[in-house]
Protein backbone atom coordinates (compact mmCIF):
# COMPACT_ATOMS: atom_id res chain seq x y z
CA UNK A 1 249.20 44.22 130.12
CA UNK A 2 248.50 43.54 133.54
CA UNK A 3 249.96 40.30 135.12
CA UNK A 4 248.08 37.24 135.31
CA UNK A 5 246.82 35.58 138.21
CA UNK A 6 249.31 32.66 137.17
CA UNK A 7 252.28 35.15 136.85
CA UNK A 8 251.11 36.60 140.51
CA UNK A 9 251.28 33.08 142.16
CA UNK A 10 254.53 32.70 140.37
CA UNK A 11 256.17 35.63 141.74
CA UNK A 12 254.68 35.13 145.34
CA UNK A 13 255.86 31.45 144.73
CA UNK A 14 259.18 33.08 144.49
CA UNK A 15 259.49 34.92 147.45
CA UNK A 16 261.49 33.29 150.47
CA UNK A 17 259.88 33.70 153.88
CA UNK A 18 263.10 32.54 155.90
CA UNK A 19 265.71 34.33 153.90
CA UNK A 20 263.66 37.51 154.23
CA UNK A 21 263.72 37.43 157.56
CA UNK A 22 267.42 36.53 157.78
CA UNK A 23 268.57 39.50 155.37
CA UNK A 24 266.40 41.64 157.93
CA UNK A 25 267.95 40.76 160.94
CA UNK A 26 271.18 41.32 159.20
CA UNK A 27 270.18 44.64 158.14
CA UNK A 28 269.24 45.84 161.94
CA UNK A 29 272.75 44.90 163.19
CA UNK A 30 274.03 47.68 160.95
CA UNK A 31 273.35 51.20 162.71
CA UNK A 32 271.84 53.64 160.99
CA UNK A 33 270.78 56.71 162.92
CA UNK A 34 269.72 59.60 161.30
CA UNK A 35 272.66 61.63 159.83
CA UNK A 36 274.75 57.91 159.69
CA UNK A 37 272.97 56.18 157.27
CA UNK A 38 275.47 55.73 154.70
CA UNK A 39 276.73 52.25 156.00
CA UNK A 40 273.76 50.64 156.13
CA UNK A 41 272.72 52.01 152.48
CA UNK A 42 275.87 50.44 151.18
CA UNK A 43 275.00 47.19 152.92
CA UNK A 44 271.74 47.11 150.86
CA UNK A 45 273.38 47.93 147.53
CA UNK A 46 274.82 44.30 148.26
CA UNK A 47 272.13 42.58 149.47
CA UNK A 48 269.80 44.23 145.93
CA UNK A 49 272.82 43.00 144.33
CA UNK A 50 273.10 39.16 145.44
CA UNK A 51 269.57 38.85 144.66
CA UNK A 52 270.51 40.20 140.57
CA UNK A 53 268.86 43.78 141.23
CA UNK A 54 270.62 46.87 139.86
CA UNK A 55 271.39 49.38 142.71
CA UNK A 56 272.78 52.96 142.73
CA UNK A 57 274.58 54.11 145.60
CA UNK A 58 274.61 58.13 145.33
CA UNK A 59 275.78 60.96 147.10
CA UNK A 60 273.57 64.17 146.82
CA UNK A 61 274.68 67.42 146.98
CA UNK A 62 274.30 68.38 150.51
CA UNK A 63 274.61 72.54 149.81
CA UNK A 64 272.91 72.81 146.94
CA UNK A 65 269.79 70.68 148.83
CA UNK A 66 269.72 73.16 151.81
CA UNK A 67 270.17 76.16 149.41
CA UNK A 68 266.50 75.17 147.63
CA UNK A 69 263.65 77.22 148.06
CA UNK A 70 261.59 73.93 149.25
CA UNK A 71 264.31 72.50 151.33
CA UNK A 72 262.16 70.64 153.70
CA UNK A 73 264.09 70.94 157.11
CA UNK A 74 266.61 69.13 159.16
CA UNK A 75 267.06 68.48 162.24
CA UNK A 76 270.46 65.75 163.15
CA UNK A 77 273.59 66.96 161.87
CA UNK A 78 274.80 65.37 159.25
CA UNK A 79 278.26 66.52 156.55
CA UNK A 80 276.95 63.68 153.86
CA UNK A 81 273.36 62.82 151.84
CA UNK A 82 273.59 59.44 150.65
CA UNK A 83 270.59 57.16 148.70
CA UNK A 84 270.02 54.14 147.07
CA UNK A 85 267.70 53.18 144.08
CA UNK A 86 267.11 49.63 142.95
CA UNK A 87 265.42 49.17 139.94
CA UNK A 88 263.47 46.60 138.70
CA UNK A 89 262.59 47.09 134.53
CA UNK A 90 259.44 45.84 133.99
CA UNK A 91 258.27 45.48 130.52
CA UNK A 92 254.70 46.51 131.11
CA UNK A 93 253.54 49.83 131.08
CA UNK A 94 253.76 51.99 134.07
CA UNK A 95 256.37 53.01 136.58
CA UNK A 96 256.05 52.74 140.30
CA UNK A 97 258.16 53.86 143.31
CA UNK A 98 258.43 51.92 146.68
CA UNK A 99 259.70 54.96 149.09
CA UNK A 100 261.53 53.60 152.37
CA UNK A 101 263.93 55.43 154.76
CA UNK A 102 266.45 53.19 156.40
CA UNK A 103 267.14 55.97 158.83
CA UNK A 104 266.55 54.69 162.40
CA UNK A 105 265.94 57.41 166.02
CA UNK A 106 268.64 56.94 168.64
CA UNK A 107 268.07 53.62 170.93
CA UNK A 108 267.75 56.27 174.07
CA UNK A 109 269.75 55.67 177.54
CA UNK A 110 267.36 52.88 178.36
CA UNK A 111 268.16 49.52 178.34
CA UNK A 112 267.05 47.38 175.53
CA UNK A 113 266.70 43.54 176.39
CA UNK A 114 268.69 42.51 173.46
CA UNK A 115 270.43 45.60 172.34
CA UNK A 116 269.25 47.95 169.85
CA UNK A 117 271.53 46.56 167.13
CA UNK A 118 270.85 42.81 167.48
CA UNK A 119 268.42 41.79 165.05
CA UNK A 120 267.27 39.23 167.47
CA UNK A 121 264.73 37.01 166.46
CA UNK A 122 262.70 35.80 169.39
CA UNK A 123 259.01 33.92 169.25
CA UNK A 124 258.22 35.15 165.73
CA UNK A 125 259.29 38.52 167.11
CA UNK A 126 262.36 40.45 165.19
CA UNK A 127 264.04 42.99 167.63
CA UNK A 128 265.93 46.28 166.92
CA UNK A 129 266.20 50.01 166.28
CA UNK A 130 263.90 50.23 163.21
CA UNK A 131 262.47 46.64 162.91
CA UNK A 132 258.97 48.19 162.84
CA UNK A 133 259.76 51.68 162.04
CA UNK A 134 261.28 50.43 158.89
CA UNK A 135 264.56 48.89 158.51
CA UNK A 136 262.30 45.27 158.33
CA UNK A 137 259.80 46.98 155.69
CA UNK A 138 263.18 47.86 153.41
CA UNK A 139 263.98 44.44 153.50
CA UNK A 140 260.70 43.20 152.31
CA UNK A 141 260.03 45.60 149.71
CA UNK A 142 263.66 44.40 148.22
CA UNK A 143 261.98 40.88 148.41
CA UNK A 144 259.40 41.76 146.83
CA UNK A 145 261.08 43.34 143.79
CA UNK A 146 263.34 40.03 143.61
CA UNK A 147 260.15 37.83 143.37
CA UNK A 148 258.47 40.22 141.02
CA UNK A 149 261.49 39.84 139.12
CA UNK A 150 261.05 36.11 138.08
CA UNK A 151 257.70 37.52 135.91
CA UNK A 152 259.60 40.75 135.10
CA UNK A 153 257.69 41.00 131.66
CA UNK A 154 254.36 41.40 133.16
CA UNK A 155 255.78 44.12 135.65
CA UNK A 156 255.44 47.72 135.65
CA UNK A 157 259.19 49.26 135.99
CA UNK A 158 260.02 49.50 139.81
CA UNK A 159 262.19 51.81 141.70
CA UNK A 160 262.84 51.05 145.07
CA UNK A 161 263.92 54.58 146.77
CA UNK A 162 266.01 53.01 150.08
CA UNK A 163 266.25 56.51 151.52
CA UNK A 164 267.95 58.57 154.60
CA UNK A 165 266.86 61.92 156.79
CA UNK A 166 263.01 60.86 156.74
CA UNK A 167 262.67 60.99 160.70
CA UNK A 168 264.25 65.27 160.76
CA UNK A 169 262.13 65.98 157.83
CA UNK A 170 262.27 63.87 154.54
CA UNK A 171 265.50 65.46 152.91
CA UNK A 172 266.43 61.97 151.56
CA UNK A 173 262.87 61.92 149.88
CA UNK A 174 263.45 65.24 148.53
CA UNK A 175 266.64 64.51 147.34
CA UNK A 176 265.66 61.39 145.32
CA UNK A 177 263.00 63.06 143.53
CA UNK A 178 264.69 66.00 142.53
CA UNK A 179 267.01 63.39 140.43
CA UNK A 180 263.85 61.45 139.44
CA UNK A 181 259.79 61.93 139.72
CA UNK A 182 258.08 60.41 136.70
CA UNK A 183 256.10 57.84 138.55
CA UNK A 184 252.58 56.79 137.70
CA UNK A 185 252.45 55.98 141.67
CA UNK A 186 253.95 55.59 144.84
CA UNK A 187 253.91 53.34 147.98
CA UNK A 188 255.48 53.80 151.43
CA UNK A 189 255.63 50.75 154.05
CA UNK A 190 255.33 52.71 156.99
CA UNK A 191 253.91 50.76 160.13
CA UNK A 192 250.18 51.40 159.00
CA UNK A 193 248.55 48.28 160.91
CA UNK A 194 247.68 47.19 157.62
CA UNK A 195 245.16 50.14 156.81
CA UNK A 196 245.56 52.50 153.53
CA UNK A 197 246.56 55.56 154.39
CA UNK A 198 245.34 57.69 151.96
CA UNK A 199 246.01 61.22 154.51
CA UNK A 200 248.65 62.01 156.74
CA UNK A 201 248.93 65.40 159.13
CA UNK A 202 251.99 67.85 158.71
CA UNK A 203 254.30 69.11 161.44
CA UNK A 204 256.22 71.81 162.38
CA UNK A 205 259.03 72.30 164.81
CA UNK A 206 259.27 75.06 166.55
CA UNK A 207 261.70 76.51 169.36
CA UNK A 208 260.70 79.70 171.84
CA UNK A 209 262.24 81.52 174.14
CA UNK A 210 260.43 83.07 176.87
CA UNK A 211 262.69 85.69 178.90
CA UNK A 212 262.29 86.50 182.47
CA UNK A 213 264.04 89.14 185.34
CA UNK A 214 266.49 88.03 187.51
CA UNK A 215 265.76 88.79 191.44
CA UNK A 216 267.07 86.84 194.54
CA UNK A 217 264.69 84.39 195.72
CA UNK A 218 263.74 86.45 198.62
CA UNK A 219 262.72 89.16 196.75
CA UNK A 220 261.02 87.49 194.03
CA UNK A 221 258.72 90.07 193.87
CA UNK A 222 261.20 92.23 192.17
CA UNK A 223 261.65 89.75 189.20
CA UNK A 224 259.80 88.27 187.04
CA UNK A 225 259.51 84.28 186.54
CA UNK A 226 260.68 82.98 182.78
CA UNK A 227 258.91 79.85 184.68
CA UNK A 228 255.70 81.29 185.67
CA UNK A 229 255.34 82.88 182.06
CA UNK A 230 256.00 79.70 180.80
CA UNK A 231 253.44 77.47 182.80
CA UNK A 232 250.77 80.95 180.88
CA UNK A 233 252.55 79.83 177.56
CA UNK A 234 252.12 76.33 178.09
CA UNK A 235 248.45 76.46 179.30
CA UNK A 236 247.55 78.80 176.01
CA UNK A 237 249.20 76.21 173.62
CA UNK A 238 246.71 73.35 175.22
CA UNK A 239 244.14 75.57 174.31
CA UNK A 240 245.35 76.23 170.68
CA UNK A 241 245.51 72.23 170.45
CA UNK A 242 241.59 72.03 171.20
CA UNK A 243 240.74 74.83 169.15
CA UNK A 244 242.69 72.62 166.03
CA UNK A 245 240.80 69.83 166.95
CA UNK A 246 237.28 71.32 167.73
CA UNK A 247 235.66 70.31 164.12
CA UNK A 248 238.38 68.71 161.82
CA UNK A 249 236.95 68.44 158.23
CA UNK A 250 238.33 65.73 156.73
CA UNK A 251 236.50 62.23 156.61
CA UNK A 252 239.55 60.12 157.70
CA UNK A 253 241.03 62.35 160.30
CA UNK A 254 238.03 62.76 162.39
CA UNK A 255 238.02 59.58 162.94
CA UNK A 256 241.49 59.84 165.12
CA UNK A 257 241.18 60.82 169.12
CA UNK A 258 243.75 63.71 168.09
CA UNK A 259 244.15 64.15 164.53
CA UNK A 260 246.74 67.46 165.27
CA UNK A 261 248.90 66.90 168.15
CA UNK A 262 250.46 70.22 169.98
CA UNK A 263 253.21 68.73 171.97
CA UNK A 264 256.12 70.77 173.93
CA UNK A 265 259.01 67.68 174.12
CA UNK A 266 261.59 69.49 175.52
CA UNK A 267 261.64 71.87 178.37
CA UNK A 268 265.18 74.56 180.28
CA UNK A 269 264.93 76.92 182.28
CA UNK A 270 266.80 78.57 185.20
CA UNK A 271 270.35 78.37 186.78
CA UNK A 272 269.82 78.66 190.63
CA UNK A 273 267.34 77.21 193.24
CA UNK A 274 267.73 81.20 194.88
CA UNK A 275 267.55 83.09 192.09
CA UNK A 276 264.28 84.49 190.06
CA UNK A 277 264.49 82.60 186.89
CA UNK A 278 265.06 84.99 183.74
CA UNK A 279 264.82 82.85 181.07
CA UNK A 280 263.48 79.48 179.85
CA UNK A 281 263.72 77.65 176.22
CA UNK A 282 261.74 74.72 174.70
CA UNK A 283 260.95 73.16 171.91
CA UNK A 284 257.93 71.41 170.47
CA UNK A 285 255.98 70.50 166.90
CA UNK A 286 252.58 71.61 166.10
CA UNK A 287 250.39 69.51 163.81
CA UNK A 288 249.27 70.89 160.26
CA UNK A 289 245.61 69.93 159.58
CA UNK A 290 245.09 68.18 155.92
CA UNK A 291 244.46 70.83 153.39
CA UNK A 292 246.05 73.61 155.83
CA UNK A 293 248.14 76.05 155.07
CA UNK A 294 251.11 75.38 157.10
CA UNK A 295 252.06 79.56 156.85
CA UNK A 296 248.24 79.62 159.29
CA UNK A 297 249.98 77.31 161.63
CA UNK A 298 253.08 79.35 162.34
CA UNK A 299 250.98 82.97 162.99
CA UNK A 300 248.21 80.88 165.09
CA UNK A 301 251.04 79.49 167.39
CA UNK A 302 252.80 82.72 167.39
CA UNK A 303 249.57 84.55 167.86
CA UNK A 304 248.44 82.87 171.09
CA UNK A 305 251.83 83.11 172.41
CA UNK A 306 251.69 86.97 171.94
CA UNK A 307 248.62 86.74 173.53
CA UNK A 308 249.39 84.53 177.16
CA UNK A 309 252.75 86.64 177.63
CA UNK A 310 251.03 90.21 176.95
CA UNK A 311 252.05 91.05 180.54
CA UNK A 312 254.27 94.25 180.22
CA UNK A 313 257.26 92.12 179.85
CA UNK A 314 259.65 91.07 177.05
CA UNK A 315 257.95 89.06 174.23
CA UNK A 316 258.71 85.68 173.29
CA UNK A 317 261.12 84.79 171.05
CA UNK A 318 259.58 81.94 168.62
CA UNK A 319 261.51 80.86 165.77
CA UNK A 320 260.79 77.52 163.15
CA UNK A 321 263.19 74.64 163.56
CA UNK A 322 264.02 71.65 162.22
CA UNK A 323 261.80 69.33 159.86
CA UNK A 324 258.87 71.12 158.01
CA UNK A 325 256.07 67.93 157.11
CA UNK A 326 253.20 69.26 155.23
CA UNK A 327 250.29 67.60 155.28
CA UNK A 328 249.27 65.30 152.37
CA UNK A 329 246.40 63.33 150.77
CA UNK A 330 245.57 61.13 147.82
CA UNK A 331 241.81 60.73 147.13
CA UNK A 332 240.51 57.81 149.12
CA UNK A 333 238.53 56.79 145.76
CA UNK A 334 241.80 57.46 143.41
CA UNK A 335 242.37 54.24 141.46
CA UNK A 336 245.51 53.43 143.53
CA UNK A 337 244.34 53.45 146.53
CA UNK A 338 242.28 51.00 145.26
CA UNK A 339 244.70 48.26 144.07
CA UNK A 340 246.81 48.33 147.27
CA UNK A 341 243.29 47.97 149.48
CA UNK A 342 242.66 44.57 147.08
CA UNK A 343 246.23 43.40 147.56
CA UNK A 344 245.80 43.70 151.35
CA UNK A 345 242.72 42.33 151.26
CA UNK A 346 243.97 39.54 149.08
CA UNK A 347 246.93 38.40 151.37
CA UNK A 348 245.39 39.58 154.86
CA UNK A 349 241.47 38.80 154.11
CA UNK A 350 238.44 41.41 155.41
CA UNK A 351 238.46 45.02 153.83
CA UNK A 352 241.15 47.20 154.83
CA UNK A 353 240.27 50.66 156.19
CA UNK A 354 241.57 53.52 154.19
CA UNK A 355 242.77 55.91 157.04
CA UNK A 356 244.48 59.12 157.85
CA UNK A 357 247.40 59.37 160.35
CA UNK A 358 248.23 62.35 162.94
CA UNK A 359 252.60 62.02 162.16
CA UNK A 360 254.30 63.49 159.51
CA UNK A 361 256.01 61.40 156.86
CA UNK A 362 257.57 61.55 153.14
CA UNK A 363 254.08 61.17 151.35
CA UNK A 364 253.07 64.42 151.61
CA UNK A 365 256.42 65.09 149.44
CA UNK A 366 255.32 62.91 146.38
CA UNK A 367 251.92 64.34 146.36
CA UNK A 368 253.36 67.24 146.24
CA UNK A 369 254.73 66.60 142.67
CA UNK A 370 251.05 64.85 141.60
CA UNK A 371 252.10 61.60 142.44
CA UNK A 372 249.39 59.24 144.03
CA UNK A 373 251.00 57.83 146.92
CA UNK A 374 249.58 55.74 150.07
CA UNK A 375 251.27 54.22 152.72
CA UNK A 376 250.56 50.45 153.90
CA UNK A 377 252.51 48.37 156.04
CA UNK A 378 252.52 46.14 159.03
CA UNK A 379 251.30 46.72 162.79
CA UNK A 380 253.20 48.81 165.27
CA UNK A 381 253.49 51.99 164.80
CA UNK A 382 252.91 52.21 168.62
CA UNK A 383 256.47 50.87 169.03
CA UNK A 384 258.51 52.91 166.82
CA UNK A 385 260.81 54.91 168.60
CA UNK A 386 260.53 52.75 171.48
CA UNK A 387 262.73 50.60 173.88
CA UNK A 388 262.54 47.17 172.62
CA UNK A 389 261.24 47.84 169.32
CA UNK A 390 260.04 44.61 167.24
CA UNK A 391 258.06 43.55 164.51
CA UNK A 392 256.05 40.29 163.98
CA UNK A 393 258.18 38.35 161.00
CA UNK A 394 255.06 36.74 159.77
CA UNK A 395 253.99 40.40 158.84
CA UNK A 396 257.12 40.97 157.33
CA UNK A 397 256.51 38.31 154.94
CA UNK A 398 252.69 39.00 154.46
CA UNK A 399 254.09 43.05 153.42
CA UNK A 400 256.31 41.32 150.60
CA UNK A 401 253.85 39.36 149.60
CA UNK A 402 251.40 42.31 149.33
CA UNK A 403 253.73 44.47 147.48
CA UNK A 404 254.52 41.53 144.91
CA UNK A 405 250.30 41.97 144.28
CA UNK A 406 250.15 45.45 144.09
CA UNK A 407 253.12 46.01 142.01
CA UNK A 408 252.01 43.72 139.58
CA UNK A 409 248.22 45.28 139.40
CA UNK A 410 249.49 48.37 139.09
CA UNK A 411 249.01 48.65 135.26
CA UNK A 412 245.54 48.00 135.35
CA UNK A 413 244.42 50.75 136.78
CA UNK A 414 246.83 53.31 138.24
CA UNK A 415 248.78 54.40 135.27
CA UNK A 416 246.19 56.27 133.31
CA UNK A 417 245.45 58.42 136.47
CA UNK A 418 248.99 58.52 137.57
CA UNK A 419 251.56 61.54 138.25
CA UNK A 420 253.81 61.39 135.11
């Protein structure tokens, strides 16, 4: 039986504005970058536990995880695959997963006004290495299940997946849901502005090597630039990205300026201001268009590669790296989606957009087993991965408080069209 509107008020009743923010802060002062995460799992097996909310602490079997056929890419090096589930058992019917990755990027050789690990709290404004991007969103789902808690009968059974490895590729996703995927639906915090994303774009890494000949500088003639074939290579990838882009399908993605980003992040080449260079390297991630085959992807890149460096010389050298995201989707009109658009229109007012997104993220690997999933969450996606990086703590609450709703509608609606 779905919860009452008494029972709702109840449970949001029971939710603690300053002590979520507190237990947040807390959390950001314990470093977890990706391929380190298990101390800050550990701390939130406590923190589930003071508030009387079973939590697992588990450690998955690293070999056998890279050995599976779907093994979805990594990228940090990590020797150890920790997770953490906290449960909430509901006694109404239904049983829903709130999917959150406490790993965190590096804080970068910048400096950070008040240190990437401080969990300052400034003008409303919480500071730290994943306060937006989602150490803070953790925290508030863990709220959340507390305060649903107090009206536990009228709840759907929760699981609260607090997972590592999503920012190289989602193994901690994959992981969890090879020990357990019989959930009616999912939801994943991720800084969405408050929209439902109901699509998200895939991504591939990918590493090439372009080779060159070696020639003295004043003969340069006699070589051939790695650089100069580069700068061909580079040119030819721009155009790949607008041919992607030229007349994307899907409703939600044409609405973004670049729904498929081609991006080359990292750049070497050549040893010696006098000599020819005769070889360069870099890396980059191509974005996978919803309903793609990601397989397309790979010979298109390769393809137009072939194609810029068909000069008589050596060929490029491509070869797939690192995290694998697929693109994903769950019907903007699927029940689900539904009941998390009325929660945040319940607790934030207006009519939330449902929306696509051009990163990669762990959705597309719960769709992937049939399980609706969306992602909503606060604003600031803009400063993930940034110097600086803050979230407001009055949307920190507001996400608790529109979890609490949505896990408690959940039966109404999202169960009989549900992935178990």
């Amino acid at each position: 039986m779905r919860a009452t509107g008494r029972q709702e008020r109840s449970a949001l009743a029971a939710l603690d504005p300053d002590a979520l923010v507190r237990d947040a802060a807390a959390f950001l002062r314990v470093p977890s970058v990706t391929g380190q995460e298990r101390p800050a799992l550990a701390s939130l097996a406590d923190l589930a536990a003071a508030h009387g909310l079973p939590a697992e602490l588990h450690r998955h079997d690293l070999a056998a995880l890279r050995a599976h056929p779907d093994h979805p890419g990594e990228e940090a090096p990590r020797d150890e695959l920790f997770g953490l589930t906290v449960t909430l058992a509901g006694g109404a019917p239904g049983r829903l997963c709130l999917n959150a990755h406490v790993d965190v990027v590096g804080p970068g050789t910048a400096p950070w006004r008040h240190g990437p690990w401080s969990g300052a709290l400034e003008d409303g404004r919480l500071y730290g290495r994943g306060a937006v991007d989602m150490k803070g969103a953790v925290v508030a789902a863990l709220h959340a299940l507390a305060a649903v808690r107090t009206v536990a009968a009228a709840a759907p059974t929760v699981v609260l997946e607090a997972v590592a490895s999503e920012e190289d590729g989602g193994l901690g996703t994959f992981a969890a849901l090879q020990r357990d995927a019989a959930f009616d639906a999912a939801l994943i915090p991720e800084p969405t502005g408050f929209r439902v994303v109901c699509a998200q774009a895939g991504a591939l890494t990918f590493r090439c090597v372009i080779p060159g000949r070696a020639a003295h500088a004043a003969h340069r003639l006699e070589g051939c630039s790695a650089i100069d074939r580069y700068v061909r290579a580079h040119q030819a990838l721009q155009a790949l990205e607008r041919r992607v882009n030229a007349a994307v399908d899907h409703p939600l993605m044409r609405e973004l300026d670049l729904p498929y980003p081609l991006l080359v992040g990292r750049v070497s080449g050549g040893e010696w201001s006098s000599q020819v260079p005769d070889r360069v390297e870099f890396e980059g991630r191509i974005g996978v268009p919803v309903g793609a085959d990601p397989a397309d992807l790979r010979v298109a890149l390769e393809t137009t590669l072939a194609a810029a460096l068909d000069d008589g010389e050596a060929p490029a050298e491509v070869s797939w790296t690192g995290g694998a995201y697929h693109p994903a989707e769950t019907p903007a009109t699927h029940p689900w989606a539904g009941v998390v658009a009325g929660a945040v229109a319940d607790e934030r007012g207006g009519c939330p957009a449902r929306a696509g997104v051009p990163w990669g993220a762990d959705m597309r690997l719960l769709t992937a087993r049939g399980i609706p999933c969306v992602m909503a969450g606060t604003a600031g996606i803009e400063r993930a991965h940034a110097v600086d990086e803050w979230v407001a703590a009055d949307e920190l609450v507001a996400l608790a408080r529109l979890l609490v709703r949505a896990v408690l509608r959940l039966p109404s609606s999202a169960v009989t069209e549900g992935g178990s």
